[in-house]
N, C-alpha and C. Protein backbone atom coordinates (compact mmCIF):
# COMPACT_ATOMS: atom_id res chain seq x y z
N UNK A 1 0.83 -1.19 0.00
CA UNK A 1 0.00 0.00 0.00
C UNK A 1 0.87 1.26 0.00
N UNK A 2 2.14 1.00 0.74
CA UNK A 2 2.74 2.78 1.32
C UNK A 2 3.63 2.67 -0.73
N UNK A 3 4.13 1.82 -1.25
CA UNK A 3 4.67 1.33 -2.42
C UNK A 3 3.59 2.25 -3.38
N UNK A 4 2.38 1.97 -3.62
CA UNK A 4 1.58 2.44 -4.37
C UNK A 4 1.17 3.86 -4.09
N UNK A 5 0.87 4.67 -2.53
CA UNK A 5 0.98 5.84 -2.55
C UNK A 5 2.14 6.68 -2.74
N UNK A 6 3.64 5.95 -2.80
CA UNK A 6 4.65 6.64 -3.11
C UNK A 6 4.84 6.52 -4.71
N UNK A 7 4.46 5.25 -5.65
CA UNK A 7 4.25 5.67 -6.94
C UNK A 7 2.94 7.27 -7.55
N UNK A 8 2.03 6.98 -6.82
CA UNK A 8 0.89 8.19 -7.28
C UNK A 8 1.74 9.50 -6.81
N UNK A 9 2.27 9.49 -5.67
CA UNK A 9 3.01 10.98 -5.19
C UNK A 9 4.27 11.34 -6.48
N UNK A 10 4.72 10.29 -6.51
CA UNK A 10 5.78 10.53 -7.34
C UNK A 10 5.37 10.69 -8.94
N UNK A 11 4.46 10.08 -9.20
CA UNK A 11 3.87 10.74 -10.82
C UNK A 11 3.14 11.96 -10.60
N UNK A 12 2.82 12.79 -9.59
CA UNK A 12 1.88 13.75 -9.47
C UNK A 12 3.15 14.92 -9.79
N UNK A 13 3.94 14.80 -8.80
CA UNK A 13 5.19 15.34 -8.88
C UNK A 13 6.23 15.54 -9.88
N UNK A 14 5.98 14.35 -10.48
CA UNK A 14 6.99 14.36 -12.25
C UNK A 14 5.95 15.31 -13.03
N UNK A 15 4.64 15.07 -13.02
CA UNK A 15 3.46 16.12 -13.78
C UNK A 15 3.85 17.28 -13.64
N UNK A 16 3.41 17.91 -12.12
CA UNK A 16 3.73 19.18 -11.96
C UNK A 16 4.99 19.68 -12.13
N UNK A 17 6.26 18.69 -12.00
CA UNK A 17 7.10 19.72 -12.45
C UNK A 17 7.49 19.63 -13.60
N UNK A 18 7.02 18.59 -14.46
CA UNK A 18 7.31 18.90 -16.00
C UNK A 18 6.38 19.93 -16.71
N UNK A 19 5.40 20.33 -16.06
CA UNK A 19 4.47 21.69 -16.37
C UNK A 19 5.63 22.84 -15.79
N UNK A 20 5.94 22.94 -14.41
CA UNK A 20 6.73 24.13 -14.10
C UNK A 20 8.46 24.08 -14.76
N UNK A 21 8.86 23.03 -15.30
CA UNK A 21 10.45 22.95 -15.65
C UNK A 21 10.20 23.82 -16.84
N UNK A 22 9.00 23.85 -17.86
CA UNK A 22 9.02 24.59 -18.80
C UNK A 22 9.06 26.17 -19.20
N UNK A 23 8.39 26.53 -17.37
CA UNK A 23 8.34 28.08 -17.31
C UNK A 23 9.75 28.64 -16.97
N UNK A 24 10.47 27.90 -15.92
CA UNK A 24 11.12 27.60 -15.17
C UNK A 24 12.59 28.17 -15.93
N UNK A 25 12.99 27.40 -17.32
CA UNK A 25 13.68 27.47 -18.06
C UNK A 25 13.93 28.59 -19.02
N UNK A 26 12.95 29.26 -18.80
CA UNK A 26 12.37 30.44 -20.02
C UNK A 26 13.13 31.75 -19.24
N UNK A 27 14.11 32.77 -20.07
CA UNK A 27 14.48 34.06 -19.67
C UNK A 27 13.33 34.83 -19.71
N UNK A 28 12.37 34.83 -20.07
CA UNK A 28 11.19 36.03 -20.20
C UNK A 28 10.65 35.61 -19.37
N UNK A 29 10.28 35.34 -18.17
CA UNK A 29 9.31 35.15 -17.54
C UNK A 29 9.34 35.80 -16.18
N UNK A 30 8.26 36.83 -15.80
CA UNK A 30 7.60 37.55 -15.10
C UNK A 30 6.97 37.09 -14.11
N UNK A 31 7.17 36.74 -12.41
CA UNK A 31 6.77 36.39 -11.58
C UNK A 31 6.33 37.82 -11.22
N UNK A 32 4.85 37.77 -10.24
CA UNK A 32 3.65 38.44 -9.87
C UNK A 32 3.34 37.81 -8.53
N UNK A 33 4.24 37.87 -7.72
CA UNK A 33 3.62 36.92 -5.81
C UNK A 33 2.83 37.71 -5.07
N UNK A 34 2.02 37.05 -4.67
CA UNK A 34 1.07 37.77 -3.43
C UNK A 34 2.05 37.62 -2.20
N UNK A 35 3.23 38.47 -1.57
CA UNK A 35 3.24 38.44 -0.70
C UNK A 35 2.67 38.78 0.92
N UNK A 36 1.44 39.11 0.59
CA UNK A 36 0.78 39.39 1.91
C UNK A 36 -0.48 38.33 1.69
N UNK A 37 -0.49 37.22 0.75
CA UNK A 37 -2.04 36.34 0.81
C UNK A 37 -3.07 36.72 0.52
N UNK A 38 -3.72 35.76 -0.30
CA UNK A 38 -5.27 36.19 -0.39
C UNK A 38 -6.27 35.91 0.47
N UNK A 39 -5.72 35.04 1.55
CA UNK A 39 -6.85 34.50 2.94
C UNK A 39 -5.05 34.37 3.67
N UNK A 40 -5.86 34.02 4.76
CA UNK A 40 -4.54 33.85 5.88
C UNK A 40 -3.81 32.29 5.72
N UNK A 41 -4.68 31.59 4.68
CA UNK A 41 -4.00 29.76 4.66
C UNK A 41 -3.08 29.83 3.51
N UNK A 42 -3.86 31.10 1.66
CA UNK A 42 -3.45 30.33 0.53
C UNK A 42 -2.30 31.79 0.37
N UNK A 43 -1.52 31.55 -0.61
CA UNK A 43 -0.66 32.59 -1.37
C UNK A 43 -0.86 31.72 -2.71
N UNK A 44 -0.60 32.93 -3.76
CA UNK A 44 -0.78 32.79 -4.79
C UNK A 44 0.21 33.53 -5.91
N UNK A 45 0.54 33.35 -7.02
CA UNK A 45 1.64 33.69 -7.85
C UNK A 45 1.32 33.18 -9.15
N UNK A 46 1.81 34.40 -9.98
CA UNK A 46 1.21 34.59 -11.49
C UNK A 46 2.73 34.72 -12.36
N UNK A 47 3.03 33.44 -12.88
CA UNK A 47 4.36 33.58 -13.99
C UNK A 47 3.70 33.95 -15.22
N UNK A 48 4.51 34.91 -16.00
CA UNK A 48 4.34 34.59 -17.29
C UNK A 48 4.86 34.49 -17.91
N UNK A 49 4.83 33.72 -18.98
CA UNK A 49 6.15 33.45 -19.87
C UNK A 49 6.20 33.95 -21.54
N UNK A 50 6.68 35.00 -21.32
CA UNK A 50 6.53 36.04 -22.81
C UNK A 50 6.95 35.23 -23.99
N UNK A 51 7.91 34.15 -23.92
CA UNK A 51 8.27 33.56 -25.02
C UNK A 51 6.92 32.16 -25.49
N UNK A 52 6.40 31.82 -24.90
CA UNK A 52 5.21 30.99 -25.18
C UNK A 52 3.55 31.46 -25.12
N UNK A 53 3.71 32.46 -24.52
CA UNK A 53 2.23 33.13 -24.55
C UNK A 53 1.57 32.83 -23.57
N UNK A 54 2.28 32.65 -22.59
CA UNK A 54 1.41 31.42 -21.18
C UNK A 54 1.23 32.63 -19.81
N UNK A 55 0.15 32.20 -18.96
CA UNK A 55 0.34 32.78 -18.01
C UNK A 55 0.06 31.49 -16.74
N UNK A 56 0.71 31.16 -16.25
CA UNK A 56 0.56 30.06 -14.95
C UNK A 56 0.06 30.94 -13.69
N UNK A 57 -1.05 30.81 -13.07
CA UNK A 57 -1.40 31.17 -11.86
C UNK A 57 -1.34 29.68 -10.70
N UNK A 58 -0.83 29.62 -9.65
CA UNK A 58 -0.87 29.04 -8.62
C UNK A 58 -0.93 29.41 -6.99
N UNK A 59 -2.12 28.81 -6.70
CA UNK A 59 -2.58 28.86 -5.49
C UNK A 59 -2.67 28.49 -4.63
N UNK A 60 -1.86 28.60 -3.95
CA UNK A 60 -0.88 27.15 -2.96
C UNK A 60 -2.00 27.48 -1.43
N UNK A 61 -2.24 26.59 -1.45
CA UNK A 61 -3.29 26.33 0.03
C UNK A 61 -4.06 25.13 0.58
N UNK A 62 -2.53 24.33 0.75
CA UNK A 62 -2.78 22.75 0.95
C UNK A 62 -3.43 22.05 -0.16
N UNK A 63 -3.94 21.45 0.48
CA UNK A 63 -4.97 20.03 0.21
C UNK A 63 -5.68 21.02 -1.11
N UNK A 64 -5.87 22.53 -0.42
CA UNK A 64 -7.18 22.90 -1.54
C UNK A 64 -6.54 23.64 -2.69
N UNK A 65 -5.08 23.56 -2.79
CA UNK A 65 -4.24 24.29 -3.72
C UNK A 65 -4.88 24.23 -5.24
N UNK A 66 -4.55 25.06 -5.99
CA UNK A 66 -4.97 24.70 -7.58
C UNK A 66 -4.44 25.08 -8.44
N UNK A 67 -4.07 24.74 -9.69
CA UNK A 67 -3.18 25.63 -10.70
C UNK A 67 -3.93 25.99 -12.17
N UNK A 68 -3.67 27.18 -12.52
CA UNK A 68 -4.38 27.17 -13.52
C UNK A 68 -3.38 28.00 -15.00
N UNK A 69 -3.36 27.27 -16.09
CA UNK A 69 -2.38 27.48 -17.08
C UNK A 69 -3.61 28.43 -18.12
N UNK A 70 -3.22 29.88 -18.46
CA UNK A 70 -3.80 30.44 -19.62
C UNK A 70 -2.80 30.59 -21.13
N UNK A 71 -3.19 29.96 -22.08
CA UNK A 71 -2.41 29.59 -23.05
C UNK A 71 -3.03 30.32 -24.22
N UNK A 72 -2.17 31.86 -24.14
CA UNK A 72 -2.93 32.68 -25.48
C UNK A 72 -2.83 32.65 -26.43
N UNK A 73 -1.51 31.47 -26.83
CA UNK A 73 -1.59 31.23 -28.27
C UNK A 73 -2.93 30.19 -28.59
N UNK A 74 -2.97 29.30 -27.81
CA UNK A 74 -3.92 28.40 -28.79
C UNK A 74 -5.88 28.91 -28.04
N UNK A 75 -5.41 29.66 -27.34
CA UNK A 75 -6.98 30.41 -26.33
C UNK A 75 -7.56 29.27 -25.58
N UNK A 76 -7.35 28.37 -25.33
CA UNK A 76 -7.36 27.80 -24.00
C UNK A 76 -6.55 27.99 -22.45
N UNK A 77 -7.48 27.69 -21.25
CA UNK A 77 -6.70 27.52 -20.15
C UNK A 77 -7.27 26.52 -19.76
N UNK A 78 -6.57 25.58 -19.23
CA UNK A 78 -6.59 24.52 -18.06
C UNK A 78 -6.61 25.18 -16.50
N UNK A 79 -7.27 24.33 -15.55
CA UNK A 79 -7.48 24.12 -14.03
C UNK A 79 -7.38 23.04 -13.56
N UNK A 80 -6.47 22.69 -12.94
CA UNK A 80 -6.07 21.01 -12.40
C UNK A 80 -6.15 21.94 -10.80
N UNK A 81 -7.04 21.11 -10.41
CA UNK A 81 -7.95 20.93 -8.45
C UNK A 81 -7.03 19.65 -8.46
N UNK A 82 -6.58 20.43 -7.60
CA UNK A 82 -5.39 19.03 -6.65
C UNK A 82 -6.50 17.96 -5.62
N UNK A 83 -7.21 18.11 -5.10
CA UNK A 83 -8.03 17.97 -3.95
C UNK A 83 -8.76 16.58 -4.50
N UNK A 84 -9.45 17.22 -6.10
CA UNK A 84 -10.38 16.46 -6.94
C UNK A 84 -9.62 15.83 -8.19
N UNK A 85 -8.20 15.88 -8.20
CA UNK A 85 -7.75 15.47 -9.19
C UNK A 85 -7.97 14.98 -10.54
N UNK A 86 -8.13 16.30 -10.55
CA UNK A 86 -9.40 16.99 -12.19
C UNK A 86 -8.68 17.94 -12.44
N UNK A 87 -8.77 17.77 -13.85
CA UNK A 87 -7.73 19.31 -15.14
C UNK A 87 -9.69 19.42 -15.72
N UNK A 88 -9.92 20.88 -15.77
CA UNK A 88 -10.98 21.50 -16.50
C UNK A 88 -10.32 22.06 -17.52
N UNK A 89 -10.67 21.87 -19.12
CA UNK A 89 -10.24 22.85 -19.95
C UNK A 89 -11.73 23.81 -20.37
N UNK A 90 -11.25 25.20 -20.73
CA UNK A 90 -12.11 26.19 -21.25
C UNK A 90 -11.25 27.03 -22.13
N UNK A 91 -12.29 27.38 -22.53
CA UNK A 91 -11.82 28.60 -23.83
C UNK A 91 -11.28 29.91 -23.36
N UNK A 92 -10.20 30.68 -23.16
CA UNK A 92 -10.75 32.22 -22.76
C UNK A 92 -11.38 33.27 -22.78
N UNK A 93 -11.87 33.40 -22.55
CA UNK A 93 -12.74 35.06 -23.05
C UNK A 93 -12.19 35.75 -22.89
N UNK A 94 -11.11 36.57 -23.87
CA UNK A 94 -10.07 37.87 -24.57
C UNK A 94 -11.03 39.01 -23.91
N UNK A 95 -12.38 38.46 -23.46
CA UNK A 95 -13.37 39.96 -23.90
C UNK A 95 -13.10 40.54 -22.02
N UNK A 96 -13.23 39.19 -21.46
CA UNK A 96 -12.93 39.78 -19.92
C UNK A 96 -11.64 39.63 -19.59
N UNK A 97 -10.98 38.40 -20.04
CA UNK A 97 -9.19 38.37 -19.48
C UNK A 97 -8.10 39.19 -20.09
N UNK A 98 -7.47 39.85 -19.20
CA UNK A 98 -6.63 41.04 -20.01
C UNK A 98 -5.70 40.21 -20.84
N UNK A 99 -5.06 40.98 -21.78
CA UNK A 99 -4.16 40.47 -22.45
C UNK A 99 -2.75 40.03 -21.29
N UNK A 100 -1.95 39.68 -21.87
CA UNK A 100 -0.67 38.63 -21.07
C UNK A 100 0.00 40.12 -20.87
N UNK A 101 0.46 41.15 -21.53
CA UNK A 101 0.70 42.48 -20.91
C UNK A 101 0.34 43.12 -20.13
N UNK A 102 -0.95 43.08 -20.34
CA UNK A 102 -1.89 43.72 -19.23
C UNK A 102 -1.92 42.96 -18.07
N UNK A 103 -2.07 41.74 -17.81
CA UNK A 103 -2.08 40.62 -16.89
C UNK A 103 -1.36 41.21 -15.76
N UNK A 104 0.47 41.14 -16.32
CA UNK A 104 0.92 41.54 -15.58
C UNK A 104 0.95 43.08 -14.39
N UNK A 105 0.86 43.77 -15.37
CA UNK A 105 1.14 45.17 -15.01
C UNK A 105 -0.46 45.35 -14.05
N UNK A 106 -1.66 44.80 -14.38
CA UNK A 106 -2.56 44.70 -13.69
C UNK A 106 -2.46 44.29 -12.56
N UNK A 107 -1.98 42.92 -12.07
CA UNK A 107 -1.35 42.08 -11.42
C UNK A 107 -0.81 43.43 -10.72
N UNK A 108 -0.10 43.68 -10.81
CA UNK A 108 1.39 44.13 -9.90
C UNK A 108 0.24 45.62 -9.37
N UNK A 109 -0.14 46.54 -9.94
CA UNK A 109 -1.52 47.14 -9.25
C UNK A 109 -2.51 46.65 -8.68
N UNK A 110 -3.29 45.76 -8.67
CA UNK A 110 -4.37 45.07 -7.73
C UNK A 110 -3.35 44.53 -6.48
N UNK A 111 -2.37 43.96 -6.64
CA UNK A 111 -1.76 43.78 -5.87
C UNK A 111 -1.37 44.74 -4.23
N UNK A 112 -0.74 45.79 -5.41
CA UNK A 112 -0.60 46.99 -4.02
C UNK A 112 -1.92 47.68 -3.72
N UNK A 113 -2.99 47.70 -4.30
CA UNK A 113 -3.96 48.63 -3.73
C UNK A 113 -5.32 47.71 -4.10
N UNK A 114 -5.35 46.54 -3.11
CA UNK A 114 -6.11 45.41 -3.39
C UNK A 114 -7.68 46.08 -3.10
N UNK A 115 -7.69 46.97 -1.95
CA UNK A 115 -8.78 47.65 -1.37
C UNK A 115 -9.53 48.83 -2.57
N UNK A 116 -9.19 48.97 -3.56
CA UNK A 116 -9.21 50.30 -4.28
C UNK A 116 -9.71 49.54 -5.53
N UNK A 117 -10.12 50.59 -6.89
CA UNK A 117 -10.36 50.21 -7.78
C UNK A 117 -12.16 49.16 -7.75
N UNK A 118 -12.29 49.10 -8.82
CA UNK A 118 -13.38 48.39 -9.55
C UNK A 118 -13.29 47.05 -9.24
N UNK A 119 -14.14 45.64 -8.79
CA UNK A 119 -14.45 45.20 -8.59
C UNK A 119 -14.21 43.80 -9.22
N UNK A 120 -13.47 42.39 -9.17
CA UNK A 120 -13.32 42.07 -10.15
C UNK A 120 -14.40 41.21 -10.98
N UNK A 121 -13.82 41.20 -12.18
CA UNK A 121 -15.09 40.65 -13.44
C UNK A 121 -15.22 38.57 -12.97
N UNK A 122 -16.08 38.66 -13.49
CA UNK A 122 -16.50 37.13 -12.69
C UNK A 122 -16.64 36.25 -14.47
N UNK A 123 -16.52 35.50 -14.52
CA UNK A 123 -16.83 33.84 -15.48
C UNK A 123 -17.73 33.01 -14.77
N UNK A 124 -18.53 32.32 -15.05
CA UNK A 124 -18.84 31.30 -14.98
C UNK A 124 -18.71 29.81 -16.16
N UNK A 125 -18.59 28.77 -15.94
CA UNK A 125 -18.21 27.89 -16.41
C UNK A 125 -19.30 26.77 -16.25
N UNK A 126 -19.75 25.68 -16.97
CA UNK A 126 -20.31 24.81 -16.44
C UNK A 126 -19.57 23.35 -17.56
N UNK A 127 -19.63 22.22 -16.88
CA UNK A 127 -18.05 21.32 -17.25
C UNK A 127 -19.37 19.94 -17.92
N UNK A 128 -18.68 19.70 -18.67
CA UNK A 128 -19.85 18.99 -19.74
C UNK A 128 -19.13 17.75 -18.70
N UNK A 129 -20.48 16.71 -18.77
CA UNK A 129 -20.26 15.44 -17.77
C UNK A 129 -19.13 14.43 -19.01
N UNK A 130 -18.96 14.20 -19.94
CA UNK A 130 -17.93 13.03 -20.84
C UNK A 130 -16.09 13.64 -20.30
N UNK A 131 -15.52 12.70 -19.86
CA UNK A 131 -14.54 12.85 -20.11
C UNK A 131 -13.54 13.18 -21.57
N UNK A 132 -12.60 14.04 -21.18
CA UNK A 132 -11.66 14.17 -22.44
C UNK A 132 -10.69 13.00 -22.58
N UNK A 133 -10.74 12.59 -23.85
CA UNK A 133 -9.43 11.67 -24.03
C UNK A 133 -8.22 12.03 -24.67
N UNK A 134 -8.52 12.80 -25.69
CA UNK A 134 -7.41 13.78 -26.58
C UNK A 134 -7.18 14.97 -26.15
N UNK A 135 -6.10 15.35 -25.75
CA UNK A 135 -5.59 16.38 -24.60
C UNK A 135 -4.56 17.27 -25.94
N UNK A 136 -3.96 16.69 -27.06
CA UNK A 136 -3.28 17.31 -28.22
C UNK A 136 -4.24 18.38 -28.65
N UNK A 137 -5.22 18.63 -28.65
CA UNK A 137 -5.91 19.66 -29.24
C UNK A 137 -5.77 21.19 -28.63
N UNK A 138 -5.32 20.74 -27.37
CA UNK A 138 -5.77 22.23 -26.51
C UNK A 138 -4.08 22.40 -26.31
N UNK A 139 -3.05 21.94 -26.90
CA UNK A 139 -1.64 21.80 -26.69
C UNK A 139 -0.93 21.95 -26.14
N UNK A 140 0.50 21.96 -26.57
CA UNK A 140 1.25 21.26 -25.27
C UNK A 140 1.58 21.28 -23.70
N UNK A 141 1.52 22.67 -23.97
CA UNK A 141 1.30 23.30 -22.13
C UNK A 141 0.02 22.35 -21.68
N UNK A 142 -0.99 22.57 -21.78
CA UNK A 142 -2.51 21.85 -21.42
C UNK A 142 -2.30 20.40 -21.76
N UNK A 143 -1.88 19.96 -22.62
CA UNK A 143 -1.53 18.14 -22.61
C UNK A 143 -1.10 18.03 -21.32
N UNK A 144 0.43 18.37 -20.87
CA UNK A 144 1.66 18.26 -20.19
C UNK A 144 0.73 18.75 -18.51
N UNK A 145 0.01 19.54 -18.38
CA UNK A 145 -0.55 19.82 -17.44
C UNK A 145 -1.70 18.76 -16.98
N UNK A 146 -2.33 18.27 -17.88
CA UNK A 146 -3.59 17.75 -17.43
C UNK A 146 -3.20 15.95 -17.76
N UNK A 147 -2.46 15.52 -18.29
CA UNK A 147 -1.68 14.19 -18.61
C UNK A 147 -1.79 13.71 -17.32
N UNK A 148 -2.20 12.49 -17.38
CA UNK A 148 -2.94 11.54 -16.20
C UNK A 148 -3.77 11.50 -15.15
N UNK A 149 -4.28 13.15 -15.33
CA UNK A 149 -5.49 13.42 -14.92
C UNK A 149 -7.03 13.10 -15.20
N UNK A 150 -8.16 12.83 -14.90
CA UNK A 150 -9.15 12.93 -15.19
C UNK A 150 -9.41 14.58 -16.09
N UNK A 151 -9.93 14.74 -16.90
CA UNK A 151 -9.78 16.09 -17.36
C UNK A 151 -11.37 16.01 -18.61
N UNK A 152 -12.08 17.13 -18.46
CA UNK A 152 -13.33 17.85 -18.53
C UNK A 152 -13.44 18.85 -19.11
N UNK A 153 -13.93 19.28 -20.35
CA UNK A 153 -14.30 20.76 -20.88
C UNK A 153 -15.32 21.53 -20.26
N UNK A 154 -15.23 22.80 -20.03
CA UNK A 154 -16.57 23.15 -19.67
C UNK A 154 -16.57 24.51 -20.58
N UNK A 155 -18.28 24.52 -20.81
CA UNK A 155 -18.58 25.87 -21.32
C UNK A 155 -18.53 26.80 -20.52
N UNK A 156 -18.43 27.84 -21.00
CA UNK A 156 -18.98 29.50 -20.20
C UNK A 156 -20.31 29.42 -20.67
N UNK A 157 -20.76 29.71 -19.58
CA UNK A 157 -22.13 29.92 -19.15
C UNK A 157 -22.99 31.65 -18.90
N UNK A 158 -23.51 32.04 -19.38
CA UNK A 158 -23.62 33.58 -19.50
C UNK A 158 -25.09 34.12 -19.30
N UNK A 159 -25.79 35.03 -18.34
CA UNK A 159 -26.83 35.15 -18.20
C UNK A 159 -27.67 34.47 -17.49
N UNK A 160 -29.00 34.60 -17.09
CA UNK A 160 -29.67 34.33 -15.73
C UNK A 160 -29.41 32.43 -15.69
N UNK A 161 -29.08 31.87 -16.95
CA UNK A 161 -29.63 30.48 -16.71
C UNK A 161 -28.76 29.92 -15.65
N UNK A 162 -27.14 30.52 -15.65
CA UNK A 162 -26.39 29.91 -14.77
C UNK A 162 -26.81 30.41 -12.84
N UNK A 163 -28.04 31.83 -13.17
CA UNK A 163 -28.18 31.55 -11.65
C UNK A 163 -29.44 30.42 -10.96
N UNK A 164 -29.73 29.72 -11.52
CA UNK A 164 -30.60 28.55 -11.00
C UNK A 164 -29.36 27.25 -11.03
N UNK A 165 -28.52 27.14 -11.01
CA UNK A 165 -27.55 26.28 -11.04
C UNK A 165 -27.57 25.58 -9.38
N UNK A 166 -27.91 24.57 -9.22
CA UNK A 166 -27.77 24.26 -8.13
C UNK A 166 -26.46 22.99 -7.78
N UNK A 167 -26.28 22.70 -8.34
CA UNK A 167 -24.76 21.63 -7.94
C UNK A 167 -23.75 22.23 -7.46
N UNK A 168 -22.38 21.52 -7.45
CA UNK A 168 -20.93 22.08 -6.82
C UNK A 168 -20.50 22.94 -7.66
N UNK A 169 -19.86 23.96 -7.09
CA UNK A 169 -18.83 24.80 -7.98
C UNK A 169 -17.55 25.20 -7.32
N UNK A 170 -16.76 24.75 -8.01
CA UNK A 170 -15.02 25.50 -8.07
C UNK A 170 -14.87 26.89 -7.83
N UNK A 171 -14.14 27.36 -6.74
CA UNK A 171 -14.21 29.10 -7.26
C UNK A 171 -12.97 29.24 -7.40
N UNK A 172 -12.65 29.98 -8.36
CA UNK A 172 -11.02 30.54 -7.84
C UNK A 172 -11.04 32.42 -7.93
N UNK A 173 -10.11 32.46 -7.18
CA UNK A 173 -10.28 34.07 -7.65
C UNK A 173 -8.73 34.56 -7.99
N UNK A 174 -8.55 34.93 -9.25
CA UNK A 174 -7.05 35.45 -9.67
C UNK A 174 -6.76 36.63 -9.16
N UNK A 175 -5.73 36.62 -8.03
CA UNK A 175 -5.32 38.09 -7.69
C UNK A 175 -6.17 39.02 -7.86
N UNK A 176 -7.46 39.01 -7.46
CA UNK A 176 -8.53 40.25 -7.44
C UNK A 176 -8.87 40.62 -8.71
N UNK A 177 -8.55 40.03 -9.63
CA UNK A 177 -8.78 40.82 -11.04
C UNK A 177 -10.14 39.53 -11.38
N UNK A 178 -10.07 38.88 -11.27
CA UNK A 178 -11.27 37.71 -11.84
C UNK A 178 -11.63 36.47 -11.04
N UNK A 179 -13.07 36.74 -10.86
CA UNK A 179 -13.93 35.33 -10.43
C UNK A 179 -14.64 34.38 -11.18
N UNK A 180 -13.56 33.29 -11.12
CA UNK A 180 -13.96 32.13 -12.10
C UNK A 180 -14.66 30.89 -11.38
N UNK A 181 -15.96 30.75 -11.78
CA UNK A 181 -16.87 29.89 -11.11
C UNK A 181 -16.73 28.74 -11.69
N UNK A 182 -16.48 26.86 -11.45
CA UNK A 182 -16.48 26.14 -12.47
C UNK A 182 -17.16 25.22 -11.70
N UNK A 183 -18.55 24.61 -12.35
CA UNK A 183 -19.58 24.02 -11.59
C UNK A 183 -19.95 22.72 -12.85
N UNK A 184 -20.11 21.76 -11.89
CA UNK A 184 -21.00 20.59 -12.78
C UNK A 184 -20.38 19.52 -11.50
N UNK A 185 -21.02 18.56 -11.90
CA UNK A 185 -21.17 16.97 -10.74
C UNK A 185 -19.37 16.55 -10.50
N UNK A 186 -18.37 16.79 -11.63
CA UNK A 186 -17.34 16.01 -11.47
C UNK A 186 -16.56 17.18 -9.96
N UNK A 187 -16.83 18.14 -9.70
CA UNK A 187 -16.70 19.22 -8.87
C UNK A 187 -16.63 18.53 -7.38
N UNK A 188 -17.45 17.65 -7.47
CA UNK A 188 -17.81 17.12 -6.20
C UNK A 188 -17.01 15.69 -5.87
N UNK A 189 -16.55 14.84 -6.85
CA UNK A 189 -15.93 13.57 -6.78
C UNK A 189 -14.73 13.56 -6.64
């Protein structure tokens, strides 16, 4: 038994850091840390990596930690829930997520004057029940991230229908700039 939880720890671990060896390696890349926290348990930190078009947010807060990869070349982002060991892929919406320039420099203002300013813009998501099997479509960052995960598309959801929604939902909130809701049954397993 301790044999088999040290194989799952140790492939979880080759995952995540063959997702982070890639940012990791890159001279362009722009770290964004919450050093004062977004609750008193999680901290959170926004790389980006100018040479691939990526922005990695991670939200380190145990058990309930989560990571989420925005990939502006191909307009997908992934969400791998550590907890539920589930990768969600979605589309971005360009129309609410700032560009990877803006990201940052946004970032680094919400940051210092978290109390101030406009309010942030919210998503909702709802995660179609079929599993994904072909992970090449949404590419390689999002393969490499969600690879041996259970992993789920979900739509954005827009307008009153998503407020009768009664099942589980995911929240995350990016450094004050966006509330991303991601709800459907696999949320809960």
């Amino acid at each position: 038994y301790k044999n088999i939880i040290k194989i799952k720890l140790t492939i979880l671990l080759r995952n995540y850091s063959d997702v982070h060896s890639e940012f990791l390696l890159q001279s362009q890349n722009s770290n964004i840390g919450d050093g004062n926290n977004i609750s008193d348990h999680s901290a959170q930190t926004v790389t980006v990596n100018d040479n691939h078009n990526i922005a990695n947010i991670d939200n380190n807060n145990g058990w309930d930690s989560w990571n989420s990869l925005w990939d502006y070349n191909t307009g997908f982002a992934a969400t791998r829930i550590f907890a539920k060991k589930i990768c969600i892929v979605h589309r971005l919406n360009r129309d609410v997520l700032p560009g990877l320039q803006d990201l940052k420099k946004t970032a680094k203002e919400k940051r210092a004057n978290v109390h101030t300013g406009p309010s942030p813009k919210s998503l909702q998501y709802q995660i179609e029940p079929e599993e994904l099997k072909d992970l090449t479509q949404f590419g390689t960052p999002i393969e490499n991230m969600c690879k041996g995960l259970r992993t789920y598309k979900a739509q954005e959801v827009q307008g009153q229908s998503f407020l009768f929604f009664s099942g589980s939902c995911f929240n995350a909130d990016i450094l004050w700039l966006l509330n991303i809701s991601i709800c459907g049954e696999t949320t809960t397993m």
